[in-house]
PDB file of N, CA and C in Angstrom:
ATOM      1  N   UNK A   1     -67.385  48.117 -11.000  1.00  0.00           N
ATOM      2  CA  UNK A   1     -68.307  48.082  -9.894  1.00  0.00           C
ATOM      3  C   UNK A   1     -68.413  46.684  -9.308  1.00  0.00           C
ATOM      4  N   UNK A   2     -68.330  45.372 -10.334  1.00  0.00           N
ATOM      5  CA  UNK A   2     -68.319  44.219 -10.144  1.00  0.00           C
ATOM      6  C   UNK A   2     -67.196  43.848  -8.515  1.00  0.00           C
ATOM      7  N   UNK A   3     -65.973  44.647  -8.938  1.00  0.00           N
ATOM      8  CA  UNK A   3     -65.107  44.426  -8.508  1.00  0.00           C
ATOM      9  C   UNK A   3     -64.992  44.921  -7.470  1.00  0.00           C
ATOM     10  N   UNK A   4     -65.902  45.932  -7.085  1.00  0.00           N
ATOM     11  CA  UNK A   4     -65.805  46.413  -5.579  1.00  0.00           C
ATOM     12  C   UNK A   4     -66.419  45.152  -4.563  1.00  0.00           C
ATOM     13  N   UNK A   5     -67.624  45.204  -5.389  1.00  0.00           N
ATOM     14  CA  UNK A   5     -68.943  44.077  -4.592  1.00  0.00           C
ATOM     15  C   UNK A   5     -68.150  42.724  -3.934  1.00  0.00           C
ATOM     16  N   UNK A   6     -67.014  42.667  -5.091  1.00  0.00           N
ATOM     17  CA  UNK A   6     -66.397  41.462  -4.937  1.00  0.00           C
ATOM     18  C   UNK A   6     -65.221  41.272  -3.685  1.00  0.00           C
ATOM     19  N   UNK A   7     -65.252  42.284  -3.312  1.00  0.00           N
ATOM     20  CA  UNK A   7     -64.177  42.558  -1.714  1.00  0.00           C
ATOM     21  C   UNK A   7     -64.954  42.224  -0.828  1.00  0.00           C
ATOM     22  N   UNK A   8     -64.128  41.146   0.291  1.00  0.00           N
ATOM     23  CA  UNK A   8     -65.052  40.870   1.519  1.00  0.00           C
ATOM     24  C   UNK A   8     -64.958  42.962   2.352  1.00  0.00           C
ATOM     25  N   UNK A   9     -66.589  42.633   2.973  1.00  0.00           N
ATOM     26  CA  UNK A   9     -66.640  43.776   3.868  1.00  0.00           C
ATOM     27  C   UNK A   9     -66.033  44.229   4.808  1.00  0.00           C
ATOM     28  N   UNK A  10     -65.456  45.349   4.889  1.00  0.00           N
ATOM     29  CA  UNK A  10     -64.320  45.578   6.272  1.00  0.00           C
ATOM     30  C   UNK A  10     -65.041  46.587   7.052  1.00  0.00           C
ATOM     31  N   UNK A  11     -65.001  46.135   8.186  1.00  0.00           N
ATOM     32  CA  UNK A  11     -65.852  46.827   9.571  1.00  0.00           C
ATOM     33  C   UNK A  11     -64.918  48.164  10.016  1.00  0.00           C
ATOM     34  N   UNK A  12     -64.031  48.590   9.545  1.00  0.00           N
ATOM     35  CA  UNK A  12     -63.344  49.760   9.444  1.00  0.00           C
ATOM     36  C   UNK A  12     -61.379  49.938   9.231  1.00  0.00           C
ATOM     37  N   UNK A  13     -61.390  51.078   9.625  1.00  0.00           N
ATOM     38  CA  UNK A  13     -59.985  51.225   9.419  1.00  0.00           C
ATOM     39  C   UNK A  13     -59.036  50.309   9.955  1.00  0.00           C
ATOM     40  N   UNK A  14     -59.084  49.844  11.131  1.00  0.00           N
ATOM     41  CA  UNK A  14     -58.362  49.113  11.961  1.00  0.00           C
ATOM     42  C   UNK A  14     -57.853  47.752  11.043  1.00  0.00           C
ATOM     43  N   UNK A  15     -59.139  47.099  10.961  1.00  0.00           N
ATOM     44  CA  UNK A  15     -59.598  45.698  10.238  1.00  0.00           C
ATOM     45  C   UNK A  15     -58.617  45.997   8.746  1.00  0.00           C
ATOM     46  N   UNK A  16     -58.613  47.379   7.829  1.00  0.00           N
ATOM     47  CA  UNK A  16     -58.333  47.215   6.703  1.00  0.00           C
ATOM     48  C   UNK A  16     -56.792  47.678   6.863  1.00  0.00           C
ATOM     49  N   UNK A  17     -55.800  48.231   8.095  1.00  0.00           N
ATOM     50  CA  UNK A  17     -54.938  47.980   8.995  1.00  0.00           C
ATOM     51  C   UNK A  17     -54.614  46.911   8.704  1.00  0.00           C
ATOM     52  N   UNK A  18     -54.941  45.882   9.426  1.00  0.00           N
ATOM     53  CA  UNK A  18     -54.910  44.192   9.894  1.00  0.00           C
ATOM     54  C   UNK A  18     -54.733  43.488   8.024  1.00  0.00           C
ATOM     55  N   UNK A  19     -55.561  43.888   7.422  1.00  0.00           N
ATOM     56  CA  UNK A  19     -54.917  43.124   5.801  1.00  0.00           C
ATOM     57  C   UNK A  19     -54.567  43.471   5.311  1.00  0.00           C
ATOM     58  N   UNK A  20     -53.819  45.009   5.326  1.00  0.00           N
ATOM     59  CA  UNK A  20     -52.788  45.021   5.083  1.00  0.00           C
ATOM     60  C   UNK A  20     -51.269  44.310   5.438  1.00  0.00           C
ATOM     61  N   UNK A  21     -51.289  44.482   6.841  1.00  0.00           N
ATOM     62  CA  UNK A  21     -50.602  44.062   7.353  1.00  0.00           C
ATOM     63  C   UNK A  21     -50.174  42.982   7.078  1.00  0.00           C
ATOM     64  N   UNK A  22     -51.383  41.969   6.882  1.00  0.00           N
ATOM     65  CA  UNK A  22     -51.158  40.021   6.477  1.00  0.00           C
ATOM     66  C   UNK A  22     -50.636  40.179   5.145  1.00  0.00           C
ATOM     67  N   UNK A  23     -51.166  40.805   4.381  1.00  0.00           N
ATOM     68  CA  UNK A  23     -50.515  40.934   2.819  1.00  0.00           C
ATOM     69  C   UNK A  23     -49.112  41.365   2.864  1.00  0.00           C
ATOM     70  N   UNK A  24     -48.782  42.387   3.206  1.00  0.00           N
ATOM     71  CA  UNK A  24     -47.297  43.049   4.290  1.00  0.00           C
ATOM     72  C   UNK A  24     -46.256  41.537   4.306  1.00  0.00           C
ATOM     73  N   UNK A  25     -46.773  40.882   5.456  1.00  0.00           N
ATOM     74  CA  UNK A  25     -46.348  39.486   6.188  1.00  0.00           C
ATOM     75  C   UNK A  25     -46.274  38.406   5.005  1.00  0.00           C
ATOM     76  N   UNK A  26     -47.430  38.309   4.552  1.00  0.00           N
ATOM     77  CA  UNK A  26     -47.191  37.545   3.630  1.00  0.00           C
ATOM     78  C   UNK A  26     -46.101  37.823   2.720  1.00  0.00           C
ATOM     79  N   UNK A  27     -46.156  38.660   1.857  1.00  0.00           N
ATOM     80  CA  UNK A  27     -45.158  39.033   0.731  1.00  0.00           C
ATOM     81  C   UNK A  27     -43.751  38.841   1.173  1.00  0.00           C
ATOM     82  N   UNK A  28     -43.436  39.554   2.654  1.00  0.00           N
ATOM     83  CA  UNK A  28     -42.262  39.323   3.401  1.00  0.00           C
ATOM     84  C   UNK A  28     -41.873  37.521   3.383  1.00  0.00           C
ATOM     85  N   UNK A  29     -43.178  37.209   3.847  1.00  0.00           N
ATOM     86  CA  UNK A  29     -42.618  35.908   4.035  1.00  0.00           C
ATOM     87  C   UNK A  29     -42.188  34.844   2.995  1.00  0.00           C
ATOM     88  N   UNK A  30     -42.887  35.220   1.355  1.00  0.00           N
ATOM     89  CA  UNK A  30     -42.841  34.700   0.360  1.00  0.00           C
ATOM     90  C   UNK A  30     -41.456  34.965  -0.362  1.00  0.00           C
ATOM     91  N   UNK A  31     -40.832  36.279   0.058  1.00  0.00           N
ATOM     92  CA  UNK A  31     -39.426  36.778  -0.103  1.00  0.00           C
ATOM     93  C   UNK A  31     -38.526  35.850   0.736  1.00  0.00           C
ATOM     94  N   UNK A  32     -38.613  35.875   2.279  1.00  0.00           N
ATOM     95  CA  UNK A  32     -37.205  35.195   2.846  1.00  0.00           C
ATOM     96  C   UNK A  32     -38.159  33.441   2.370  1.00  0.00           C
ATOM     97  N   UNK A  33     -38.986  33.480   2.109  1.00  0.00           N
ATOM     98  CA  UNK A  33     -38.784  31.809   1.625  1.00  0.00           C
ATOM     99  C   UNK A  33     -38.038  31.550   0.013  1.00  0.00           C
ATOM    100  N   UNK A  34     -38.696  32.529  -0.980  1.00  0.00           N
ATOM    101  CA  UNK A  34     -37.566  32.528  -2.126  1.00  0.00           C
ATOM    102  C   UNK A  34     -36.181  32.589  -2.150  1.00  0.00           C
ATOM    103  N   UNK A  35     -35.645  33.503  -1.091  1.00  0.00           N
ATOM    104  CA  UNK A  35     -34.719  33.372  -0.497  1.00  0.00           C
ATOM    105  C   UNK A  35     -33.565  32.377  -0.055  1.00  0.00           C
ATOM    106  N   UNK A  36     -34.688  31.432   0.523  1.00  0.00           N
ATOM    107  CA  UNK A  36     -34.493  30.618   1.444  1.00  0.00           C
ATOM    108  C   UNK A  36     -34.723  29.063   0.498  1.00  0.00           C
ATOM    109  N   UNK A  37     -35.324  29.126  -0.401  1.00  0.00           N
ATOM    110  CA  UNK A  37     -34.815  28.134  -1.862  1.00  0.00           C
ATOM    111  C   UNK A  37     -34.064  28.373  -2.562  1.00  0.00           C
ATOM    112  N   UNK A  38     -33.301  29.782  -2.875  1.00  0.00           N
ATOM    113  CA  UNK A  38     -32.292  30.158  -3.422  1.00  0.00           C
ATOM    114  C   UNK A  38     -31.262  29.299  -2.753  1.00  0.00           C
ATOM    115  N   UNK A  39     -30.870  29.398  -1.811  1.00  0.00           N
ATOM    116  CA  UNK A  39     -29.964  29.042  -0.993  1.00  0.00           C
ATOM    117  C   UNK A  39     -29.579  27.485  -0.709  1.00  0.00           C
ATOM    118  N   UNK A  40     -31.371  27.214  -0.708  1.00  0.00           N
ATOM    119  CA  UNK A  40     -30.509  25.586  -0.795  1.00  0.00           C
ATOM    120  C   UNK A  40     -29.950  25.126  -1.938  1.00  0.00           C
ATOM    121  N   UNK A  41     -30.878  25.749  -3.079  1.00  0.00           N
ATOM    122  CA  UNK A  41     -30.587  25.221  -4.411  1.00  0.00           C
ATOM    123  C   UNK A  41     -29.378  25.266  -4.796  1.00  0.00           C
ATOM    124  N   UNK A  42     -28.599  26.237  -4.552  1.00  0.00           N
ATOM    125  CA  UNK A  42     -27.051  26.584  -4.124  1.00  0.00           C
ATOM    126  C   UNK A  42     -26.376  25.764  -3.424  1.00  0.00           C
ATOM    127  N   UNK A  43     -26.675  25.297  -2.180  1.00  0.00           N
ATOM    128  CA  UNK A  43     -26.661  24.428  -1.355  1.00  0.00           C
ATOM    129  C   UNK A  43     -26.391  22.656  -2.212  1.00  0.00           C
ATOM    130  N   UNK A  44     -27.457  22.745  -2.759  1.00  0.00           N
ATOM    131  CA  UNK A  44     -27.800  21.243  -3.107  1.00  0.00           C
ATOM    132  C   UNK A  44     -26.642  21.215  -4.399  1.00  0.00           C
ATOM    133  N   UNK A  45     -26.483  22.445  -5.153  1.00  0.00           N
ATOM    134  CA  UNK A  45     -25.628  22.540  -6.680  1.00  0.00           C
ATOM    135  C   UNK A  45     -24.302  21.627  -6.041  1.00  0.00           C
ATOM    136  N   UNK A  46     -23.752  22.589  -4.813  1.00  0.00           N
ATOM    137  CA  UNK A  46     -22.449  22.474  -4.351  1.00  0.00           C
ATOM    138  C   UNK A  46     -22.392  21.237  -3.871  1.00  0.00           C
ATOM    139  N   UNK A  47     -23.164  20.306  -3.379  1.00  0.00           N
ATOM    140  CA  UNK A  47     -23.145  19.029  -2.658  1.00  0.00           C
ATOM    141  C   UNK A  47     -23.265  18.122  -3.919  1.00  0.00           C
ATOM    142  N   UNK A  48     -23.948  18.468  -5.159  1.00  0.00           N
ATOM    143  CA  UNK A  48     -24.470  17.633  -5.969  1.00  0.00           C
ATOM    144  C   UNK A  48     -22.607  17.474  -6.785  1.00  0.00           C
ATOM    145  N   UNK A  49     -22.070  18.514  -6.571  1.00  0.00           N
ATOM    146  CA  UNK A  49     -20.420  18.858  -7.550  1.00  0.00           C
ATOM    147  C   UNK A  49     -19.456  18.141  -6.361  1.00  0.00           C
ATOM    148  N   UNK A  50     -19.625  18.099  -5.475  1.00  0.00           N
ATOM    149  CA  UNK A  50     -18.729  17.712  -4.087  1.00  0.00           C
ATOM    150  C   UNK A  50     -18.800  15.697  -4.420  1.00  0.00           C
ATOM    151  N   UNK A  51     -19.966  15.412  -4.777  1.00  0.00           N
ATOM    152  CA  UNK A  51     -20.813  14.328  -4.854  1.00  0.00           C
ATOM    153  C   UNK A  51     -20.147  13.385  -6.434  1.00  0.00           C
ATOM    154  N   UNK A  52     -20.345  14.371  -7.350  1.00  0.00           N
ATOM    155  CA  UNK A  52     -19.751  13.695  -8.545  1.00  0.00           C
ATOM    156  C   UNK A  52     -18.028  13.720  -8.888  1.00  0.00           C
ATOM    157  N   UNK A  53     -17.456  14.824  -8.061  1.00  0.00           N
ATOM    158  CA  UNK A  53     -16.047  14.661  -7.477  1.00  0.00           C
ATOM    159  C   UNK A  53     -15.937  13.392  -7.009  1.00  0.00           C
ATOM    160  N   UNK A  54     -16.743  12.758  -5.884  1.00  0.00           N
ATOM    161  CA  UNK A  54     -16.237  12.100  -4.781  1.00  0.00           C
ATOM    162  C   UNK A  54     -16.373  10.774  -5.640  1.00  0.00           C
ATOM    163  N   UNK A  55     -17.760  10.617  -6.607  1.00  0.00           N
ATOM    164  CA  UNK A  55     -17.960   9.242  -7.587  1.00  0.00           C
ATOM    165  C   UNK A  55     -16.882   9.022  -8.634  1.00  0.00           C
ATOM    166  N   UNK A  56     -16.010  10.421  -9.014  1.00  0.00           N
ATOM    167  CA  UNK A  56     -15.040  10.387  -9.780  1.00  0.00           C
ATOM    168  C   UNK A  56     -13.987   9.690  -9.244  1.00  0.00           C
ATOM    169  N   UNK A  57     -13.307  10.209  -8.057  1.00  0.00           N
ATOM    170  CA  UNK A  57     -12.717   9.984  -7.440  1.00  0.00           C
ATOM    171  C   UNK A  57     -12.706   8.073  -7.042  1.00  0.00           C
ATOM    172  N   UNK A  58     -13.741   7.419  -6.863  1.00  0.00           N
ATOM    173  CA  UNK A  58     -14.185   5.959  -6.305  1.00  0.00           C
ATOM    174  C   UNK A  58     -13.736   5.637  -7.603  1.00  0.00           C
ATOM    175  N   UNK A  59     -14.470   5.965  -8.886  1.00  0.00           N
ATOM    176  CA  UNK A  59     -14.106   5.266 -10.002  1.00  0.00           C
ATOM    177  C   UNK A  59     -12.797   4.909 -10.795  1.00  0.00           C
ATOM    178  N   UNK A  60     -12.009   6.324 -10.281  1.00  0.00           N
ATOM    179  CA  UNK A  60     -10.505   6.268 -10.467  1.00  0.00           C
ATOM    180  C   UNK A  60      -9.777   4.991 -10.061  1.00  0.00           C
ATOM    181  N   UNK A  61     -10.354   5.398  -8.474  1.00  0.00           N
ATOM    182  CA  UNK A  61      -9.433   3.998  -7.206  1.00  0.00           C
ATOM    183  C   UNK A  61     -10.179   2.552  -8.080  1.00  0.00           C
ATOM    184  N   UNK A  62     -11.380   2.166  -8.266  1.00  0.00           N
ATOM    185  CA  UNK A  62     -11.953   1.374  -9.114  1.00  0.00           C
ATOM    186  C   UNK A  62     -10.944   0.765  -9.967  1.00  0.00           C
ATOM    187  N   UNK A  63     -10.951   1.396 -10.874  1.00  0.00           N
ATOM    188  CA  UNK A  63      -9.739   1.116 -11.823  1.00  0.00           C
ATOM    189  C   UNK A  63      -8.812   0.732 -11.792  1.00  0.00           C
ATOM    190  N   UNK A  64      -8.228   1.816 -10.692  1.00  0.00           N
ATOM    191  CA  UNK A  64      -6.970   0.808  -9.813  1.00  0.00           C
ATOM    192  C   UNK A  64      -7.002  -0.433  -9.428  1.00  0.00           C
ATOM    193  N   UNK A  65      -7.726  -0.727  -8.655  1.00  0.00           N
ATOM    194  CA  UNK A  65      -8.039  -2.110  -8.212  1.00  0.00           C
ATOM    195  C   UNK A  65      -8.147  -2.932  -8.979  1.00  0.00           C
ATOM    196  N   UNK A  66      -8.780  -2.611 -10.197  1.00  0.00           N
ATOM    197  CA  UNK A  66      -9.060  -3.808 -11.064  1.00  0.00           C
ATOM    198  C   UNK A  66      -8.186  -3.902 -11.856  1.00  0.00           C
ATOM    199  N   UNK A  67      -7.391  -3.351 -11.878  1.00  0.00           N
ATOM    200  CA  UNK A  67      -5.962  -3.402 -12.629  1.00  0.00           C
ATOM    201  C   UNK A  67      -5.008  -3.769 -12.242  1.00  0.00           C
ATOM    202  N   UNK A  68      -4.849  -3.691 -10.745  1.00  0.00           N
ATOM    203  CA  UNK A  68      -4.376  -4.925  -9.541  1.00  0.00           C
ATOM    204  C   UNK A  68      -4.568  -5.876  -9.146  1.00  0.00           C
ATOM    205  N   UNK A  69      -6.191  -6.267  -9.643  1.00  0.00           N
ATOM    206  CA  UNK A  69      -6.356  -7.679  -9.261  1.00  0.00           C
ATOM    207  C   UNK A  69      -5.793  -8.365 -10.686  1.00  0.00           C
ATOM    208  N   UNK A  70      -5.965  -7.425 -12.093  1.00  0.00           N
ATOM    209  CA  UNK A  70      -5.723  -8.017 -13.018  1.00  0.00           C
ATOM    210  C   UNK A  70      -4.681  -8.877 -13.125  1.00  0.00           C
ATOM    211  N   UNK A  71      -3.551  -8.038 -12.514  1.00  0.00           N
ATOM    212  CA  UNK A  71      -2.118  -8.124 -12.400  1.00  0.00           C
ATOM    213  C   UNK A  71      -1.790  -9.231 -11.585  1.00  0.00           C
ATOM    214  N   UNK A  72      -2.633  -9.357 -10.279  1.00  0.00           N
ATOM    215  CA  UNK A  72      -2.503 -10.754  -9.077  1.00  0.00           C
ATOM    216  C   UNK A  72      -2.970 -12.087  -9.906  1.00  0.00           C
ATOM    217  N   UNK A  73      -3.753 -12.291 -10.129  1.00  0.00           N
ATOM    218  CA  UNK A  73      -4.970 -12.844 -11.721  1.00  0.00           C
ATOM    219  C   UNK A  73      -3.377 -13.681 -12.579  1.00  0.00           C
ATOM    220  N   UNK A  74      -3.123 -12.322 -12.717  1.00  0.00           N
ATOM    221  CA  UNK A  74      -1.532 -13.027 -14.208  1.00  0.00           C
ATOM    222  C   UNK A  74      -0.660 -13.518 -13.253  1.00  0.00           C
ATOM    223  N   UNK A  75      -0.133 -13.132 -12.137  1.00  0.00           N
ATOM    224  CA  UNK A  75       0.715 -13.582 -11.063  1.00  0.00           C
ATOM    225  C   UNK A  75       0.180 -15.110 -10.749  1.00  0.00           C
ATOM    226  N   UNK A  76      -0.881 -15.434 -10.468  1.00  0.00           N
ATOM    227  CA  UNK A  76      -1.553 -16.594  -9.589  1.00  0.00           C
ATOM    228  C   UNK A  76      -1.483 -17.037 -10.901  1.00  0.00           C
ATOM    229  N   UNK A  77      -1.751 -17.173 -11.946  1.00  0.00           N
ATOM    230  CA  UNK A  77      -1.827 -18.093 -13.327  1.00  0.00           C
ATOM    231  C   UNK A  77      -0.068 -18.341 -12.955  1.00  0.00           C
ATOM    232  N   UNK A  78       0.781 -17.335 -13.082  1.00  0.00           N
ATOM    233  CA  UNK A  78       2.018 -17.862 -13.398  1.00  0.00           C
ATOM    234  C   UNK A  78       2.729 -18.618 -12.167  1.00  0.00           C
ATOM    235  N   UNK A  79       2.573 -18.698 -11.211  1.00  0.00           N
ATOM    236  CA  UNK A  79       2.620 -19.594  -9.920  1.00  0.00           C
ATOM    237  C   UNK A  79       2.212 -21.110 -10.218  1.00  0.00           C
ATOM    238  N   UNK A  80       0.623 -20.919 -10.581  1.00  0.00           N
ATOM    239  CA  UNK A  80      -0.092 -22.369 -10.798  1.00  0.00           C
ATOM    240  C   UNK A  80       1.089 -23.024 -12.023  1.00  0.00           C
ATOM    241  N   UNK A  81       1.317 -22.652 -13.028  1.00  0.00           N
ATOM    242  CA  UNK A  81       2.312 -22.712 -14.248  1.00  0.00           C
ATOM    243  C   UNK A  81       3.941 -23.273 -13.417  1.00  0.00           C
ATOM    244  N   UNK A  82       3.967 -22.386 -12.800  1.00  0.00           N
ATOM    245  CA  UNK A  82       5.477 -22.939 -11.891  1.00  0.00           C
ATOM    246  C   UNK A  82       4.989 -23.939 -11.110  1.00  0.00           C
ATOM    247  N   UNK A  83       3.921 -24.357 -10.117  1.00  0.00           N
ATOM    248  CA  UNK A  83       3.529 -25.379  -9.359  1.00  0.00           C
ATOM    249  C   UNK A  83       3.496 -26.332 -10.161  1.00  0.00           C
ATOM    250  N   UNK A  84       2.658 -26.639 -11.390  1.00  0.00           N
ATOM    251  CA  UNK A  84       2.574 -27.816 -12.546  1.00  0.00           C
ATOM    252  C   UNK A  84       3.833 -28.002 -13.001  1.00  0.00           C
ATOM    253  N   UNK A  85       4.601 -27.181 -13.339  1.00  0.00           N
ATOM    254  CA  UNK A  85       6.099 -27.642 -14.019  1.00  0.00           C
ATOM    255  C   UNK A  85       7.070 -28.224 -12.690  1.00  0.00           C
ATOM    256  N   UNK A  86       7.103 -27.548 -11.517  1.00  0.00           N
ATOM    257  CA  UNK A  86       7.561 -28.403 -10.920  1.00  0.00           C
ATOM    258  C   UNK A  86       6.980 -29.822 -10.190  1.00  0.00           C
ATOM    259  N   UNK A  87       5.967 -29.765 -10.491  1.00  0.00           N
ATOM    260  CA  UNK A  87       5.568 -31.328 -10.012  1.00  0.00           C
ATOM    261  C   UNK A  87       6.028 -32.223 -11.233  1.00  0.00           C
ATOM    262  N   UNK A  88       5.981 -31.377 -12.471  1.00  0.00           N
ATOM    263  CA  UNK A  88       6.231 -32.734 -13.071  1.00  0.00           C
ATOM    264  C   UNK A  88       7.725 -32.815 -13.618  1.00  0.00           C
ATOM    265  N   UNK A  89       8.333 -31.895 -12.888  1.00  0.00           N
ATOM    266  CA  UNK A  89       9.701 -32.341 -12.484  1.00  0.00           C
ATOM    267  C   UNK A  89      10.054 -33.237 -12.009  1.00  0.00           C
ATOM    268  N   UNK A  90       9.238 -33.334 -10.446  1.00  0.00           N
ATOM    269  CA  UNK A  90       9.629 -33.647  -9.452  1.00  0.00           C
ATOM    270  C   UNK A  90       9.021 -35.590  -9.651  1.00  0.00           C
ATOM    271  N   UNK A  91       7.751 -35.924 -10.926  1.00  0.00           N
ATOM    272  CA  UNK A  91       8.244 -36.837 -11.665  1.00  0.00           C
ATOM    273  C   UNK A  91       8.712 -37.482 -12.274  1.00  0.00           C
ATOM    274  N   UNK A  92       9.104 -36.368 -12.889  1.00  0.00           N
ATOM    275  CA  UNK A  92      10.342 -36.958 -14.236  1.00  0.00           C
ATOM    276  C   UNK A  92      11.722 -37.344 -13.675  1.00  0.00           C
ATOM    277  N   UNK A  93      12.193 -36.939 -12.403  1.00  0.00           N
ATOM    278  CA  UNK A  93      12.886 -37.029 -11.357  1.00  0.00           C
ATOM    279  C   UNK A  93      12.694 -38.139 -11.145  1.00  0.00           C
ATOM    280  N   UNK A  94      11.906 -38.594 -10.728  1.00  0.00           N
ATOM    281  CA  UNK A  94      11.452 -39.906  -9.709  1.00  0.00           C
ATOM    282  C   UNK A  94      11.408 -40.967 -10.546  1.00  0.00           C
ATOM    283  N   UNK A  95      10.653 -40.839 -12.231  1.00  0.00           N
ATOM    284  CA  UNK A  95      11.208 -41.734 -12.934  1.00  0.00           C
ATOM    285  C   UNK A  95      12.846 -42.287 -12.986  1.00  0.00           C
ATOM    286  N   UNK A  96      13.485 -40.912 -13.359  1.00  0.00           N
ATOM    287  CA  UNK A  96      15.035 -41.281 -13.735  1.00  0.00           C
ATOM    288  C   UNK A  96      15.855 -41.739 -12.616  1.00  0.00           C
ATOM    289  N   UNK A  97      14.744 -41.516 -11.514  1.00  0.00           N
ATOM    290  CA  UNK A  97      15.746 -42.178 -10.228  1.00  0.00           C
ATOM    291  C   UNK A  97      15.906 -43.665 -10.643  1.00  0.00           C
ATOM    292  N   UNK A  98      14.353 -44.072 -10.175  1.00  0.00           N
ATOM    293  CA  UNK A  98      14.003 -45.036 -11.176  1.00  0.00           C
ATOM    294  C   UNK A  98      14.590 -46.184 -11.719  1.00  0.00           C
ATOM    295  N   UNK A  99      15.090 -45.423 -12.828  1.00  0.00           N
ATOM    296  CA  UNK A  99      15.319 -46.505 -13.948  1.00  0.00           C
ATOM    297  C   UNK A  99      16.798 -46.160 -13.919  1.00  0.00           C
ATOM    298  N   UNK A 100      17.475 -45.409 -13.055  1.00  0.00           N
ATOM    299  CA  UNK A 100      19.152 -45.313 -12.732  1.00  0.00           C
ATOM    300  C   UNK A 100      19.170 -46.786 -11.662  1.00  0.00           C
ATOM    301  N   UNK A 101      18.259 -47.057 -10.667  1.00  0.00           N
ATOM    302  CA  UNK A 101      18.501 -48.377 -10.090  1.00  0.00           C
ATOM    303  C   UNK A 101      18.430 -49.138 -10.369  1.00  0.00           C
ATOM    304  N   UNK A 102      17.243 -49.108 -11.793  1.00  0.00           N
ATOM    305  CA  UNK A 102      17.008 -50.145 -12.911  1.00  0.00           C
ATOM    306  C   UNK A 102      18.330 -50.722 -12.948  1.00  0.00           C
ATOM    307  N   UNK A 103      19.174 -50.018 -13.605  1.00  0.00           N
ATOM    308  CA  UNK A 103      19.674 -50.059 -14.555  1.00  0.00           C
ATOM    309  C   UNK A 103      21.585 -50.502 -13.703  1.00  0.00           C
ATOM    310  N   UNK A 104      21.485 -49.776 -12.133  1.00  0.00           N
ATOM    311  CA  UNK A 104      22.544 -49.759 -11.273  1.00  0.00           C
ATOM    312  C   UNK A 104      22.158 -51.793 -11.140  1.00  0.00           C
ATOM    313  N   UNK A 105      21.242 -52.272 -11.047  1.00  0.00           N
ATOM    314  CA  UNK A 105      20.599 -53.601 -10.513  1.00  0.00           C
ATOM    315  C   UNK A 105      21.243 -54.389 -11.892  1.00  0.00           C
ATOM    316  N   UNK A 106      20.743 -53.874 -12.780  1.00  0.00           N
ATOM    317  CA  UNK A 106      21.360 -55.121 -14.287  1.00  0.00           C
ATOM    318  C   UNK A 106      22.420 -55.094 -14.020  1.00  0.00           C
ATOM    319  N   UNK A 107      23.449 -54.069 -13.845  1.00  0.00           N
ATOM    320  CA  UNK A 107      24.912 -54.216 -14.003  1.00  0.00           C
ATOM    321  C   UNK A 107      25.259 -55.214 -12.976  1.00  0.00           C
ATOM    322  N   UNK A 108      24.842 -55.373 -11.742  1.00  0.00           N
ATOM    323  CA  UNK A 108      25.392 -55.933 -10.887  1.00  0.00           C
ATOM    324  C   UNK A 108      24.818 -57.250 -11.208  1.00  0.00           C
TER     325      UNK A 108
END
């Protein structure tokens, strides 16, 4: 009995028509919105897998790169290594020129 008292009053058929109807609407609308989170969530799965592909993918090339610079890195060390050995060629040279005129000068 509690539970009747407890219904707002409806001024007749029409009116109890009309909430139905909103309850109707509503429920409908609570469906294409479940719906309609289904879908993104689906949505968002496929972008979220498209997404950790694409970070896979960067990290791969990543690797690459740094395994190319590694490689330029050992290249540029072994250059600097050839630049130092030939300079001090190109002293040890200049000494023995040097001391060949030294040495062309005593004789004479």
């Amino acid at each position: 009995m509690e539970e009747i008292l407890a219904l707002p009053s409806v001024n007749g058929p029409d009116e109890v028509l009309d909430i139905l109807n909103k309850i109707s609407n509503t429920r409908l609308a609570d469906e294409k919105f479940s719906h309609k989170v289904e879908e993104y969530e689906s949505k968002i799965g496929e972008i979220s897998k498209e997404v950790k592909a694409l970070k896979n993918a960067v990290d791969s090339e990543q690797q690459v790169l740094d395994s190319k610079i590694a490689e330029f890195e050992d290249y540029n060390n072994l250059l600097e290594l050839l630049s130092m050995t030939l300079k001090l060629w190109v002293k040890i040279m200049s000494k023995l020129e040097l001391q060949y005129l030294i040495l062309i000068k005593s004789i004479n």
